[in-house]
PDB file of N, CA and C in Angstrom:
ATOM      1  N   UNK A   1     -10.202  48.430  69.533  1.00  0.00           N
ATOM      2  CA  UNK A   1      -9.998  49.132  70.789  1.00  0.00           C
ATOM      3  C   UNK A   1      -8.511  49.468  70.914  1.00  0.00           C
ATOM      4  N   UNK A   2      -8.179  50.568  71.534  1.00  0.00           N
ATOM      5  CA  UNK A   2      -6.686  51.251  71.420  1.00  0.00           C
ATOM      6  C   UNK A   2      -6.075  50.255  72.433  1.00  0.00           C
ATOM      7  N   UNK A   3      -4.954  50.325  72.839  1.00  0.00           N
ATOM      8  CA  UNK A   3      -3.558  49.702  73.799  1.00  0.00           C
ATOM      9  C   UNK A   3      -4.052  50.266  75.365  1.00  0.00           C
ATOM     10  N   UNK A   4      -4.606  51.827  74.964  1.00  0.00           N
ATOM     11  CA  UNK A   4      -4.644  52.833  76.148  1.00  0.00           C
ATOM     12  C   UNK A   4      -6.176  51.806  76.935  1.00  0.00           C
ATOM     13  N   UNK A   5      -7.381  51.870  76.091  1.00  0.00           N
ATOM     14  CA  UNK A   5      -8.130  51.751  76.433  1.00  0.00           C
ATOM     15  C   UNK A   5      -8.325  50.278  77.395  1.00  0.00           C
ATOM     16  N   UNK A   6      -7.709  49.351  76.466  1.00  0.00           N
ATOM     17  CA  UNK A   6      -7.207  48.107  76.955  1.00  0.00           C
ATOM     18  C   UNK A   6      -6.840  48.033  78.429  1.00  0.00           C
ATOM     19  N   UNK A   7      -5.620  48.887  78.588  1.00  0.00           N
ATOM     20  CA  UNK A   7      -4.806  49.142  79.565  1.00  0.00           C
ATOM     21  C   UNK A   7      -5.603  49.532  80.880  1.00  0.00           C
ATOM     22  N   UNK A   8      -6.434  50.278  80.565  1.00  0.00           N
ATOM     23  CA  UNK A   8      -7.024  51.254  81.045  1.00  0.00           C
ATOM     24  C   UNK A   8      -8.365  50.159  82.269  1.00  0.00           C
ATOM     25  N   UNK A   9      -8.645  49.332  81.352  1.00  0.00           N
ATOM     26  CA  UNK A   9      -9.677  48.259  81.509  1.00  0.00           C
ATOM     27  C   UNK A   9      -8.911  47.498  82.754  1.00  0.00           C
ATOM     28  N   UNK A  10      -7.812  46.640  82.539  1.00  0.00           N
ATOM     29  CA  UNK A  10      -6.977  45.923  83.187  1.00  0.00           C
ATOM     30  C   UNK A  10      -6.583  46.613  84.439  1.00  0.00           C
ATOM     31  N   UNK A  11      -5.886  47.729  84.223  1.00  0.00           N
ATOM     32  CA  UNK A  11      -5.771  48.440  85.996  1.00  0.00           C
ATOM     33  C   UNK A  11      -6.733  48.834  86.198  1.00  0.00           C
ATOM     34  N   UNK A  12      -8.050  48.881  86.198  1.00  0.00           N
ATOM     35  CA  UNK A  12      -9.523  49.084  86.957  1.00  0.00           C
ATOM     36  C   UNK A  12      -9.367  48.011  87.466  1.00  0.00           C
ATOM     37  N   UNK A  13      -9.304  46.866  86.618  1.00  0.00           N
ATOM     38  CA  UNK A  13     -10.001  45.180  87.149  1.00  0.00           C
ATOM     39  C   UNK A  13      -8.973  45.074  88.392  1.00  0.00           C
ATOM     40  N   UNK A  14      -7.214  45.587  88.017  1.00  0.00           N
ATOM     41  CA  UNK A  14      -5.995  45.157  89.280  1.00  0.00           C
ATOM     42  C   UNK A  14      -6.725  46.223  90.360  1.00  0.00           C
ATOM     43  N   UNK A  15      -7.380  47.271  90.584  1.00  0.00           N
ATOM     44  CA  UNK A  15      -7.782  47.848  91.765  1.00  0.00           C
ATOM     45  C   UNK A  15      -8.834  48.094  92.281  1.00  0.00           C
ATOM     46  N   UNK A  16      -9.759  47.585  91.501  1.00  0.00           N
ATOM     47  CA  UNK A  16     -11.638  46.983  92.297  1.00  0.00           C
ATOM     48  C   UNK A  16     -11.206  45.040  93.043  1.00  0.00           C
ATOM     49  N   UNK A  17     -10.575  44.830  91.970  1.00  0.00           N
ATOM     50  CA  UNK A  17      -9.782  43.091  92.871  1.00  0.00           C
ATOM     51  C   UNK A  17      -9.541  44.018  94.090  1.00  0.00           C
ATOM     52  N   UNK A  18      -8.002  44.167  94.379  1.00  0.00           N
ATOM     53  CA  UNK A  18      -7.375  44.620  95.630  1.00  0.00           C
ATOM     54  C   UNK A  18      -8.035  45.124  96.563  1.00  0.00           C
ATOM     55  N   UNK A  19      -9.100  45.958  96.132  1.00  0.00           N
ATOM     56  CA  UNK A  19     -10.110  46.799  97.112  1.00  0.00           C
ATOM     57  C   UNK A  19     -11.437  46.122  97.221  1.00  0.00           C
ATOM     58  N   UNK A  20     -11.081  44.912  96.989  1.00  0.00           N
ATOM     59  CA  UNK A  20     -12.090  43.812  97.106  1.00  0.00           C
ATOM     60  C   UNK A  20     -13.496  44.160  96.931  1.00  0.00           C
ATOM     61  N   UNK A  21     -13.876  45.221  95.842  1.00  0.00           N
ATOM     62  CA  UNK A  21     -15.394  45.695  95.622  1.00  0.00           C
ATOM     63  C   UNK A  21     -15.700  45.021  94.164  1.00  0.00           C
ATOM     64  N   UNK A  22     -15.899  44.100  94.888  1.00  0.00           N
ATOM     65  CA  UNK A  22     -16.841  42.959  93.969  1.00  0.00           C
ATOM     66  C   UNK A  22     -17.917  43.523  93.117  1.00  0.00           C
ATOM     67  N   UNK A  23     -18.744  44.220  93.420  1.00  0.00           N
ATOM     68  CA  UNK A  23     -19.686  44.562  92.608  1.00  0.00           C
ATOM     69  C   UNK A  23     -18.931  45.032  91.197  1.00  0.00           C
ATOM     70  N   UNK A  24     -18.085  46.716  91.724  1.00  0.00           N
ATOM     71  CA  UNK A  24     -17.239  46.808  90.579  1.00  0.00           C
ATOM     72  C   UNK A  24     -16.702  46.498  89.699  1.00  0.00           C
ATOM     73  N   UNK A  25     -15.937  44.995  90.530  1.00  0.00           N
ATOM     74  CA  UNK A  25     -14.957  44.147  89.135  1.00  0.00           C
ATOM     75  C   UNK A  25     -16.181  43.425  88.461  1.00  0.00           C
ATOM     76  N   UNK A  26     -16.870  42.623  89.135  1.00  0.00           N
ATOM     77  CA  UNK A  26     -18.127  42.096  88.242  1.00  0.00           C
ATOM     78  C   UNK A  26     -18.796  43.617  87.289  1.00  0.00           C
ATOM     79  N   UNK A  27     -19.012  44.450  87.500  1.00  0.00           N
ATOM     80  CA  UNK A  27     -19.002  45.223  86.235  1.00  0.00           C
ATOM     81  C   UNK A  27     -18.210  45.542  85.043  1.00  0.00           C
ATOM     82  N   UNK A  28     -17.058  44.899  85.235  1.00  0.00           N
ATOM     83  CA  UNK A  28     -16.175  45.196  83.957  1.00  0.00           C
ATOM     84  C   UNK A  28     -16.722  43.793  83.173  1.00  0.00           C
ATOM     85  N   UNK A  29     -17.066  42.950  83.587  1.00  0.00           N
ATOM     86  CA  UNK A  29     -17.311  41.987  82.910  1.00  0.00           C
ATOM     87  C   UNK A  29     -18.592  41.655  82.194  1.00  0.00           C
ATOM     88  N   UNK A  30     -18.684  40.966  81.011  1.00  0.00           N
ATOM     89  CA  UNK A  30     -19.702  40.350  80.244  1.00  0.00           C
ATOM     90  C   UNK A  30     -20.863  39.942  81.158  1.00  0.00           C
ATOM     91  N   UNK A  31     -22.506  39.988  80.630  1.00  0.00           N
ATOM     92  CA  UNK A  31     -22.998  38.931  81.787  1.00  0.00           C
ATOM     93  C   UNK A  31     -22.881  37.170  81.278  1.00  0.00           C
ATOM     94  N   UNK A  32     -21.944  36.475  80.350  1.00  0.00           N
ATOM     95  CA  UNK A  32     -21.898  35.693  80.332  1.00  0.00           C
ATOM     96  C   UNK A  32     -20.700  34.970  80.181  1.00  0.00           C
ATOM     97  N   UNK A  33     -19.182  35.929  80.561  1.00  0.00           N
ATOM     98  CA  UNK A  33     -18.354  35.697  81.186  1.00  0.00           C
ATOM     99  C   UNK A  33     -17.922  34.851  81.176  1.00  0.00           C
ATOM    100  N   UNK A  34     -16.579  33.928  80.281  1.00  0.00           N
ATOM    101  CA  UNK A  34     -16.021  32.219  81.307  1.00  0.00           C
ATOM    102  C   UNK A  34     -14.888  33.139  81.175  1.00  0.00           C
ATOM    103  N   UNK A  35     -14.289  32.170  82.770  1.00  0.00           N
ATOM    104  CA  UNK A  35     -13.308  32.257  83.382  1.00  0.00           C
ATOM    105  C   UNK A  35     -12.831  30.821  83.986  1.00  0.00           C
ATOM    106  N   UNK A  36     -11.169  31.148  83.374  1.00  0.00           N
ATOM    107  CA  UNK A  36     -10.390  29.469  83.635  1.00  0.00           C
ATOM    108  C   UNK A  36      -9.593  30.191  84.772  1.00  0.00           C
ATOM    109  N   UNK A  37      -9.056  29.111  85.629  1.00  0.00           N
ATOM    110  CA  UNK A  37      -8.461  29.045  86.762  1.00  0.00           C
ATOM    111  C   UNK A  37      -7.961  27.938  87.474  1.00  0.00           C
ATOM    112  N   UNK A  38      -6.367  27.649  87.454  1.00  0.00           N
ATOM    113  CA  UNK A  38      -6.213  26.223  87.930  1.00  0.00           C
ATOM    114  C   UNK A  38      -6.909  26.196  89.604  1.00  0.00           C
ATOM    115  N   UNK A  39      -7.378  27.607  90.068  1.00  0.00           N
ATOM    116  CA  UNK A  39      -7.386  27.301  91.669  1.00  0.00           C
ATOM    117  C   UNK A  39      -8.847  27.264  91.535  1.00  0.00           C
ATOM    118  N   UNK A  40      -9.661  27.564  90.202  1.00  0.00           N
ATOM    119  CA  UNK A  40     -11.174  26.467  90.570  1.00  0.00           C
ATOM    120  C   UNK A  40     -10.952  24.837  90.287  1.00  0.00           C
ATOM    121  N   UNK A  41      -9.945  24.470  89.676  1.00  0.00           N
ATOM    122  CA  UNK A  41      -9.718  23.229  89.728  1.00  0.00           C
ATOM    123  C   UNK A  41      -9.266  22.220  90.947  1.00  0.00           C
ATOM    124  N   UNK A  42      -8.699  22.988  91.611  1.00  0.00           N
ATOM    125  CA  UNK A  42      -8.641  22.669  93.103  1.00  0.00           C
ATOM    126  C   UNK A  42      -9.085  22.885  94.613  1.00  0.00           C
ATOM    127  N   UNK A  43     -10.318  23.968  94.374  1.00  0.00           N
ATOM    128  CA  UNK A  43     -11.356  24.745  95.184  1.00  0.00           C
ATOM    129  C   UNK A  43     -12.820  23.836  94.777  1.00  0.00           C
ATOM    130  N   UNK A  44     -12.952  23.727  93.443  1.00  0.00           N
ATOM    131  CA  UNK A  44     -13.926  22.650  92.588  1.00  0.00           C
ATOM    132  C   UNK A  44     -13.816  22.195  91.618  1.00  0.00           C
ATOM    133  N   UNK A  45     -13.361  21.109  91.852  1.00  0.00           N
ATOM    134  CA  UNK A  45     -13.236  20.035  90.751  1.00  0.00           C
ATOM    135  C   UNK A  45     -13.981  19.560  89.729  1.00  0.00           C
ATOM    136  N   UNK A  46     -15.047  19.828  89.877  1.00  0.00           N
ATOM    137  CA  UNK A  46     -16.669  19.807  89.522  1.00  0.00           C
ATOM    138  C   UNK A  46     -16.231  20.498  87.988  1.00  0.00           C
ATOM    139  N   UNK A  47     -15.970  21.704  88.326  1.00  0.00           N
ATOM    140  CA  UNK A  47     -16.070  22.905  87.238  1.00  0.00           C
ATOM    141  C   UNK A  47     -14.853  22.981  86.130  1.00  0.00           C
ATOM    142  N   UNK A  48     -13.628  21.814  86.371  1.00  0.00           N
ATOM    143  CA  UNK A  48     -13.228  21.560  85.506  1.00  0.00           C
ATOM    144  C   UNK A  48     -12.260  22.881  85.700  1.00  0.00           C
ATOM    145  N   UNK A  49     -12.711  23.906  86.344  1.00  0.00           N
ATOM    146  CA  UNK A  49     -11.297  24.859  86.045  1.00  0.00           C
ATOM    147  C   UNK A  49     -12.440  26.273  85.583  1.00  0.00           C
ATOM    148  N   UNK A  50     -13.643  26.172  84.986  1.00  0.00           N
ATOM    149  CA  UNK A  50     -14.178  26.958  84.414  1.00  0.00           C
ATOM    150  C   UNK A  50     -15.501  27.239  84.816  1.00  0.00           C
ATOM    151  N   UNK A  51     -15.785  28.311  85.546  1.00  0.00           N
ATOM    152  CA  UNK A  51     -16.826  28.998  85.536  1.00  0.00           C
ATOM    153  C   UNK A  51     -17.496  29.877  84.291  1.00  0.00           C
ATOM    154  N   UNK A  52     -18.925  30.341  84.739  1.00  0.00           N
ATOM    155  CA  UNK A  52     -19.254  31.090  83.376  1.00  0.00           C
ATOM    156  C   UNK A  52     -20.861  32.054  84.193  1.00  0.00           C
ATOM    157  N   UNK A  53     -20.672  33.225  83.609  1.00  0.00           N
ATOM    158  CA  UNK A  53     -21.391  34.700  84.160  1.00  0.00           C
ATOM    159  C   UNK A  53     -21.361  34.848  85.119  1.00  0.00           C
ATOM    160  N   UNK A  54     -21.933  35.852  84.985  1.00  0.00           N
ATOM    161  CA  UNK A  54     -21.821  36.837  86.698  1.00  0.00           C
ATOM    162  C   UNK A  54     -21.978  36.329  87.787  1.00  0.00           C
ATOM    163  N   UNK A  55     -22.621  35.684  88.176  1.00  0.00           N
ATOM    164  CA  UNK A  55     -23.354  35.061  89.336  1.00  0.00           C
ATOM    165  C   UNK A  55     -22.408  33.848  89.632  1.00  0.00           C
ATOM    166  N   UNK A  56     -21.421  33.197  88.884  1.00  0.00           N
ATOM    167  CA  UNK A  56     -20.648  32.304  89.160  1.00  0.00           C
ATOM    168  C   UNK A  56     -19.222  33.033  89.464  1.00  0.00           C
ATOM    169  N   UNK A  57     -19.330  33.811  88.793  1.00  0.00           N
ATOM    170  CA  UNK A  57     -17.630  34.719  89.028  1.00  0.00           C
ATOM    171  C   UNK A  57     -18.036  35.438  90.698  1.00  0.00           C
ATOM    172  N   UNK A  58     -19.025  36.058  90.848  1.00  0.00           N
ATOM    173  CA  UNK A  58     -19.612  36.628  92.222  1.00  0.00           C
ATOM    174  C   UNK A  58     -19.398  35.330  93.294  1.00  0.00           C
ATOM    175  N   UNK A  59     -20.041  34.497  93.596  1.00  0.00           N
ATOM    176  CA  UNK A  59     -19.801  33.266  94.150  1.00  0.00           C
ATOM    177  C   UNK A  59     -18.137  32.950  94.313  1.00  0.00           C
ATOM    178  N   UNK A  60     -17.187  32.418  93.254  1.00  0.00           N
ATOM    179  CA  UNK A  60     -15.915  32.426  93.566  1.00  0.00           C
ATOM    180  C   UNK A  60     -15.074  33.777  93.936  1.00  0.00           C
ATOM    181  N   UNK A  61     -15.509  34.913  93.631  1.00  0.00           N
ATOM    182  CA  UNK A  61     -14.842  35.810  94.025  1.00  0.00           C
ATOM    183  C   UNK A  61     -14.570  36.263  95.620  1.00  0.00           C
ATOM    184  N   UNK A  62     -16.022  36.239  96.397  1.00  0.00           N
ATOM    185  CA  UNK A  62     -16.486  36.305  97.035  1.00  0.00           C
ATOM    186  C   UNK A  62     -15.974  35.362  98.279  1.00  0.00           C
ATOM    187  N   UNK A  63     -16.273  34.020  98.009  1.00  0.00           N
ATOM    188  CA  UNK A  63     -15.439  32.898  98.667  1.00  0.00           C
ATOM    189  C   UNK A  63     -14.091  33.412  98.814  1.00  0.00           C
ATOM    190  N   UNK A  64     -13.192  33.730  97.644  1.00  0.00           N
ATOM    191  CA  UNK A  64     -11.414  34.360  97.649  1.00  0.00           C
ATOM    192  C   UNK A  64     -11.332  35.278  98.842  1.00  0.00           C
ATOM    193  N   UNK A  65     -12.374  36.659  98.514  1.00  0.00           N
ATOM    194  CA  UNK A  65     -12.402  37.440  99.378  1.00  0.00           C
ATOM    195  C   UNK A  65     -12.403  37.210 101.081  1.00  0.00           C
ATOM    196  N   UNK A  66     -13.704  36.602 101.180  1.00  0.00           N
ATOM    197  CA  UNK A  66     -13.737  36.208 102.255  1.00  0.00           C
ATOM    198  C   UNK A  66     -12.373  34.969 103.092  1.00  0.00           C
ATOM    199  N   UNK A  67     -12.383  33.698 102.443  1.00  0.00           N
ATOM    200  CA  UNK A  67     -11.138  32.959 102.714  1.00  0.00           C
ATOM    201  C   UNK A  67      -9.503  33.663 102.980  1.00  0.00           C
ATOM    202  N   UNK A  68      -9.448  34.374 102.600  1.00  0.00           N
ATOM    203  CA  UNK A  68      -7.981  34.998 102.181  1.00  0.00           C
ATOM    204  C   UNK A  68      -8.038  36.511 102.012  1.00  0.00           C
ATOM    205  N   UNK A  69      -8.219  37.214 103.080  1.00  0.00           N
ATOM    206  CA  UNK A  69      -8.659  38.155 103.486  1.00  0.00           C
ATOM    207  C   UNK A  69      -7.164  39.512 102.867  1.00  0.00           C
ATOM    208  N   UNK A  70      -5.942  38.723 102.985  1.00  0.00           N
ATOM    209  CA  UNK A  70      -4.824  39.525 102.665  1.00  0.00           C
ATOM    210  C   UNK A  70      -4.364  39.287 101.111  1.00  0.00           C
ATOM    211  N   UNK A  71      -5.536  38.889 100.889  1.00  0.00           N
ATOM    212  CA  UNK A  71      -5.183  38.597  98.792  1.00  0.00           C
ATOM    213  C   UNK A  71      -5.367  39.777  97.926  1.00  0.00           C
ATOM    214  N   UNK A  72      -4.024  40.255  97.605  1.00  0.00           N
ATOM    215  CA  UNK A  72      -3.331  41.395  96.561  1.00  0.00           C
ATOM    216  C   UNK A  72      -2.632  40.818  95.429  1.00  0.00           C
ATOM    217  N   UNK A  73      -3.107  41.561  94.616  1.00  0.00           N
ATOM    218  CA  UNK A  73      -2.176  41.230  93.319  1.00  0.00           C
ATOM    219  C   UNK A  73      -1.579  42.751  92.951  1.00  0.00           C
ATOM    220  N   UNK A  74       0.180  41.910  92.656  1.00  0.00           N
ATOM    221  CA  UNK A  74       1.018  43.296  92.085  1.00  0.00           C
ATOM    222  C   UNK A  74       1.142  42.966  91.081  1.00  0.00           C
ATOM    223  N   UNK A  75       1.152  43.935  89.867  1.00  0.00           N
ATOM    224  CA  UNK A  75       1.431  44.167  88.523  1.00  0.00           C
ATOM    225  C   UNK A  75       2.576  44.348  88.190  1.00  0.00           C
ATOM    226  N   UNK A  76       3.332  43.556  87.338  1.00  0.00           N
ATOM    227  CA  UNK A  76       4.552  43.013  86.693  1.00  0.00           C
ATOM    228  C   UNK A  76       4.808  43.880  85.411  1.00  0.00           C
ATOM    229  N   UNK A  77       3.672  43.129  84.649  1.00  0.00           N
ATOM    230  CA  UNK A  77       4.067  43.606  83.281  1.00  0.00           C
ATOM    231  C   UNK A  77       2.276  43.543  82.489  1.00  0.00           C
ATOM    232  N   UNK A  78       1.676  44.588  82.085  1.00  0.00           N
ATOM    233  CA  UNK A  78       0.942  44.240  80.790  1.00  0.00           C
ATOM    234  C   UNK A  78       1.020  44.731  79.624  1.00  0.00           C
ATOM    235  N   UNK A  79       0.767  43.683  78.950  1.00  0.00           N
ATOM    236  CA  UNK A  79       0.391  43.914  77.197  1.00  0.00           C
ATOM    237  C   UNK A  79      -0.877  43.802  76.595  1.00  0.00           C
ATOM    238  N   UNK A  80      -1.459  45.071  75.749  1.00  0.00           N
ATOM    239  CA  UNK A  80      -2.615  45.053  75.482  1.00  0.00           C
ATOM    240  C   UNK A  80      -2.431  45.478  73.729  1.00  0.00           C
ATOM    241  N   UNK A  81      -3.456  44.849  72.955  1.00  0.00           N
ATOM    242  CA  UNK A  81      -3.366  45.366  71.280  1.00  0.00           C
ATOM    243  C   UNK A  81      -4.387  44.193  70.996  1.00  0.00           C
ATOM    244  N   UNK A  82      -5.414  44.942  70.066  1.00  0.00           N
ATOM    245  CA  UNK A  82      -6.046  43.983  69.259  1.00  0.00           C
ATOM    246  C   UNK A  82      -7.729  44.155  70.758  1.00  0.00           C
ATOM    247  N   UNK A  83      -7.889  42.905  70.848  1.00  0.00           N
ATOM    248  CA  UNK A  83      -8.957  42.808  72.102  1.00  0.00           C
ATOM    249  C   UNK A  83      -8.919  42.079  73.185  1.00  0.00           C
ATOM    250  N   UNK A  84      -6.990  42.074  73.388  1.00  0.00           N
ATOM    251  CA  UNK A  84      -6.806  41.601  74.679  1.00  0.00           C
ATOM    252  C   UNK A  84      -5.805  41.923  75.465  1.00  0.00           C
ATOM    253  N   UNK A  85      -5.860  41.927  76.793  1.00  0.00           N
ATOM    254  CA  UNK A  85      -4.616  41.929  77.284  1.00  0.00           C
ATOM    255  C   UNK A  85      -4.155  40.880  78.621  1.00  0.00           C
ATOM    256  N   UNK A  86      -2.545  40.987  78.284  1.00  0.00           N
ATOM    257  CA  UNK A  86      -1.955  40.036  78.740  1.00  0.00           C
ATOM    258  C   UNK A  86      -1.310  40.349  79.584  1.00  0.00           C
ATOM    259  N   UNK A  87      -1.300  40.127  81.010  1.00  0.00           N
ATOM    260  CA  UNK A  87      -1.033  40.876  82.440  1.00  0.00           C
ATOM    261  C   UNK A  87      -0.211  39.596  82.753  1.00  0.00           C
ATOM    262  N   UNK A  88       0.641  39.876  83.530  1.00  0.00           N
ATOM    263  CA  UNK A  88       1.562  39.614  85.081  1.00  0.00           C
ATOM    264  C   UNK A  88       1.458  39.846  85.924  1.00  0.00           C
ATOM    265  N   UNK A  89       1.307  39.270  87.186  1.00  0.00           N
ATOM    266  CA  UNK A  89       1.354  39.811  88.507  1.00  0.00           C
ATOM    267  C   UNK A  89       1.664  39.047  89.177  1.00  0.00           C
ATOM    268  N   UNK A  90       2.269  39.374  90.489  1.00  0.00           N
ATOM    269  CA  UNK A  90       2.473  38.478  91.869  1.00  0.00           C
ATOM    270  C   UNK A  90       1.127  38.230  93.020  1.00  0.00           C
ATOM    271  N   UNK A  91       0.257  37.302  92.871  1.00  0.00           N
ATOM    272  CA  UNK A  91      -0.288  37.202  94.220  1.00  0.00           C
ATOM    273  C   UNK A  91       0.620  36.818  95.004  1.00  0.00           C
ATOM    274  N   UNK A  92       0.089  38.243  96.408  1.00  0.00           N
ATOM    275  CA  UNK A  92       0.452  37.690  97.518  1.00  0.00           C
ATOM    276  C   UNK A  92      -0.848  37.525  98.500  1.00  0.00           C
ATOM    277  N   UNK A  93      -0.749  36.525  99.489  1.00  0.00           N
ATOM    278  CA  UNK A  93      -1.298  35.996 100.769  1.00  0.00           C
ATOM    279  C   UNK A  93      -0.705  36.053 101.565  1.00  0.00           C
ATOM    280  N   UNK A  94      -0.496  36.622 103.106  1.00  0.00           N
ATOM    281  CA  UNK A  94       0.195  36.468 104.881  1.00  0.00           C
ATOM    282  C   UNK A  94       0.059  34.894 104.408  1.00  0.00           C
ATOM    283  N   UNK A  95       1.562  34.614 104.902  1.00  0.00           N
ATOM    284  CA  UNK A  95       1.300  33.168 105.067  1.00  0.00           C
ATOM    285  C   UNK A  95       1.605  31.890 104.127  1.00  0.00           C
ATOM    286  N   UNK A  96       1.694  32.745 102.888  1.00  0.00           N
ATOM    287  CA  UNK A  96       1.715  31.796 101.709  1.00  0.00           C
ATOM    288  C   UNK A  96       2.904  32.168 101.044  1.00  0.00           C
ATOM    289  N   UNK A  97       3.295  31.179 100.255  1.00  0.00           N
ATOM    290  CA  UNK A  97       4.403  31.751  99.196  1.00  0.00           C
ATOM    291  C   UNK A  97       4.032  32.708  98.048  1.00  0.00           C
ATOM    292  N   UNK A  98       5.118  33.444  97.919  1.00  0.00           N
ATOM    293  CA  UNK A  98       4.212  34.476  96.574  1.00  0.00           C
ATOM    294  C   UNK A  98       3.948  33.507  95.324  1.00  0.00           C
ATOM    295  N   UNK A  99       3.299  33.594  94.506  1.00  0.00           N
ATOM    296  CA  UNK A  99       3.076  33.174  93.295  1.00  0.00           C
ATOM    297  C   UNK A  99       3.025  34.259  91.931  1.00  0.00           C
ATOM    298  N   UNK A 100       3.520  33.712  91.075  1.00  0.00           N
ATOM    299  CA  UNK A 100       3.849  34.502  89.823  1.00  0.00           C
ATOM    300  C   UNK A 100       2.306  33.819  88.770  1.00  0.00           C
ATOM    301  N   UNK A 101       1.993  34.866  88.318  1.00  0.00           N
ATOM    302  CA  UNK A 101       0.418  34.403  87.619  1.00  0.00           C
ATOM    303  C   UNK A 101       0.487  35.492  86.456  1.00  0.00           C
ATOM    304  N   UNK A 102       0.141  34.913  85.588  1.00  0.00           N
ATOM    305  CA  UNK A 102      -0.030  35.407  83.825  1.00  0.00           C
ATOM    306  C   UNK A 102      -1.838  35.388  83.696  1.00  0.00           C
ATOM    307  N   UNK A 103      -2.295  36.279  83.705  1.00  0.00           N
ATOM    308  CA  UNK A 103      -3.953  36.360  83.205  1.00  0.00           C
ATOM    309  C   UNK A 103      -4.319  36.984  81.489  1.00  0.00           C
ATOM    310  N   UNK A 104      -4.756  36.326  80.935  1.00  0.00           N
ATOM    311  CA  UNK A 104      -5.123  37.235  79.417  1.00  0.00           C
ATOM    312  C   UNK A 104      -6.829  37.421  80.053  1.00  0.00           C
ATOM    313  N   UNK A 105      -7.207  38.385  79.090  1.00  0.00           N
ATOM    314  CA  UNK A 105      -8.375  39.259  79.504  1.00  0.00           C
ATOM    315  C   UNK A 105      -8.672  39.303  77.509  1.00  0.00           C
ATOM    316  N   UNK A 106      -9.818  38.688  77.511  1.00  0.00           N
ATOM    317  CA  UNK A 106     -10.601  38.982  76.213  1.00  0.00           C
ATOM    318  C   UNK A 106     -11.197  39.984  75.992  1.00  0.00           C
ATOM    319  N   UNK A 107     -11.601  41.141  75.138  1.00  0.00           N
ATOM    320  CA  UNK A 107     -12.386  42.468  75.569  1.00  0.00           C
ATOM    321  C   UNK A 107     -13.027  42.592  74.321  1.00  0.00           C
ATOM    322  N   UNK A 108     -14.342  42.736  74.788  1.00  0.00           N
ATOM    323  CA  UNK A 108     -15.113  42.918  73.083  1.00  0.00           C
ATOM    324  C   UNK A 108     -16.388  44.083  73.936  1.00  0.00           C
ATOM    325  N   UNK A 109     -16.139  45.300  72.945  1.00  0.00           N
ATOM    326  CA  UNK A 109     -17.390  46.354  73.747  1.00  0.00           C
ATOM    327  C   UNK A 109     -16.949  47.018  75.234  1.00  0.00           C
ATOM    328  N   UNK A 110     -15.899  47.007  75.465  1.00  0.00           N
ATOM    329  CA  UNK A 110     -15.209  47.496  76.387  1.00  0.00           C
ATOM    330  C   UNK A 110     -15.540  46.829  78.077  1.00  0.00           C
ATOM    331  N   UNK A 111     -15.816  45.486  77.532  1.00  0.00           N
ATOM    332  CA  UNK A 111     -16.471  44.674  78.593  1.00  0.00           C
ATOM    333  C   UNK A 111     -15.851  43.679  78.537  1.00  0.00           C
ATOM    334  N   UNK A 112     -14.883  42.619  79.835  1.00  0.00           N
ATOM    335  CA  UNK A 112     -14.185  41.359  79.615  1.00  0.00           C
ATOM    336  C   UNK A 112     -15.274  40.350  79.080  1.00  0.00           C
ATOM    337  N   UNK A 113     -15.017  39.597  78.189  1.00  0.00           N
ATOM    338  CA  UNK A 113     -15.767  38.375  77.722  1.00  0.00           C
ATOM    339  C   UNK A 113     -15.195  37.040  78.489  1.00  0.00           C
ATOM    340  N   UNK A 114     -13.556  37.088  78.581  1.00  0.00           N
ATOM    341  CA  UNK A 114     -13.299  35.757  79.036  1.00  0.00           C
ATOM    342  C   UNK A 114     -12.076  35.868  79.423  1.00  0.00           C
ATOM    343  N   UNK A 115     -11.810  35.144  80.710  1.00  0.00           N
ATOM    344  CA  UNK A 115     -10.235  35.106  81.146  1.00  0.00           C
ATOM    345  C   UNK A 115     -10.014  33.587  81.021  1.00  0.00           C
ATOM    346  N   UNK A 116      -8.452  34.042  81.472  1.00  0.00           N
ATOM    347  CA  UNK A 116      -7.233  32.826  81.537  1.00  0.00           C
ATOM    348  C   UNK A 116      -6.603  32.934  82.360  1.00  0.00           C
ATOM    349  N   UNK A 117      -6.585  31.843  83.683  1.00  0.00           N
ATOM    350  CA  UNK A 117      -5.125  32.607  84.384  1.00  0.00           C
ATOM    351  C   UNK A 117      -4.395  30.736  84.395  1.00  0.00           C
ATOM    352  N   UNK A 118      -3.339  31.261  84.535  1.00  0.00           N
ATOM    353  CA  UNK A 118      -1.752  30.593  84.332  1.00  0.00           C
ATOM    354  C   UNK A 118      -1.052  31.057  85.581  1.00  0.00           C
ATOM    355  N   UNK A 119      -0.278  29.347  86.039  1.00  0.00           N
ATOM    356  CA  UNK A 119       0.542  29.879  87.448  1.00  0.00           C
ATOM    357  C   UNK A 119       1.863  29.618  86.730  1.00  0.00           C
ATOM    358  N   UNK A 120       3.004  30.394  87.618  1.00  0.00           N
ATOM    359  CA  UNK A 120       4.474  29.662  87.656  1.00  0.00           C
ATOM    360  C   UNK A 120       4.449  29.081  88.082  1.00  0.00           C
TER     361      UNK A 120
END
């Protein structure tokens, strides 16, 4: 898959997030999907950090959405080559401190297979 196409994938996912249309971003993705996250490790402990398909990413997304109604992510920096890419961004929340967050995005078939996100 090209750099462009990559790229291309990643700012869909940064503006179906922001515009909080869940259905959408759950379409860029695999239906069997894992996704790490230190804030499912502290939302549910249970899960170790890791969810997996649609119906579990829908569920935490959903909860975000709803809980934290002013949750945006700005784009820093990405890098894409090969079948992944490696994004930067600032979440912000009213209310909260900004946070600096690193996500890689796995891509096989022009569909995410699996994330990573990383805090500062």
């Amino acid at each position: 898959m090209t750099p462009e196409k990559l790229q291309s994938i990643a700012f869909k996912w940064f503006e179906t997030f922001n515009n909080k249309e869940l259905e959408k971003l759950l379409s860029l993705y695999d239906e069997d999907a894992i996704h790490f996250s230190p804030k499912l490790k502290i939302y549910k402990p249970e899960s170790n950090g890791f969810v997996t398909g649609k119906e579990a990413l829908r569920e935490w997304w959903k909860d975000a959405f709803e809980r934290l109604p002013s949750l945006n992510y700005k784009v820093k920096s990405l890098t894409a080559n090969g079948d992944r890419v490696f994004m930067e961004y600032t979440r912000t929340v009213i209310g909260e401190e900004d946070l600096l967050v690193a996500k890689v995005l796995d891509i096989k078939e022009d569909k995410i297979i699996a994330t990573r996100v990383y805090h500062g």
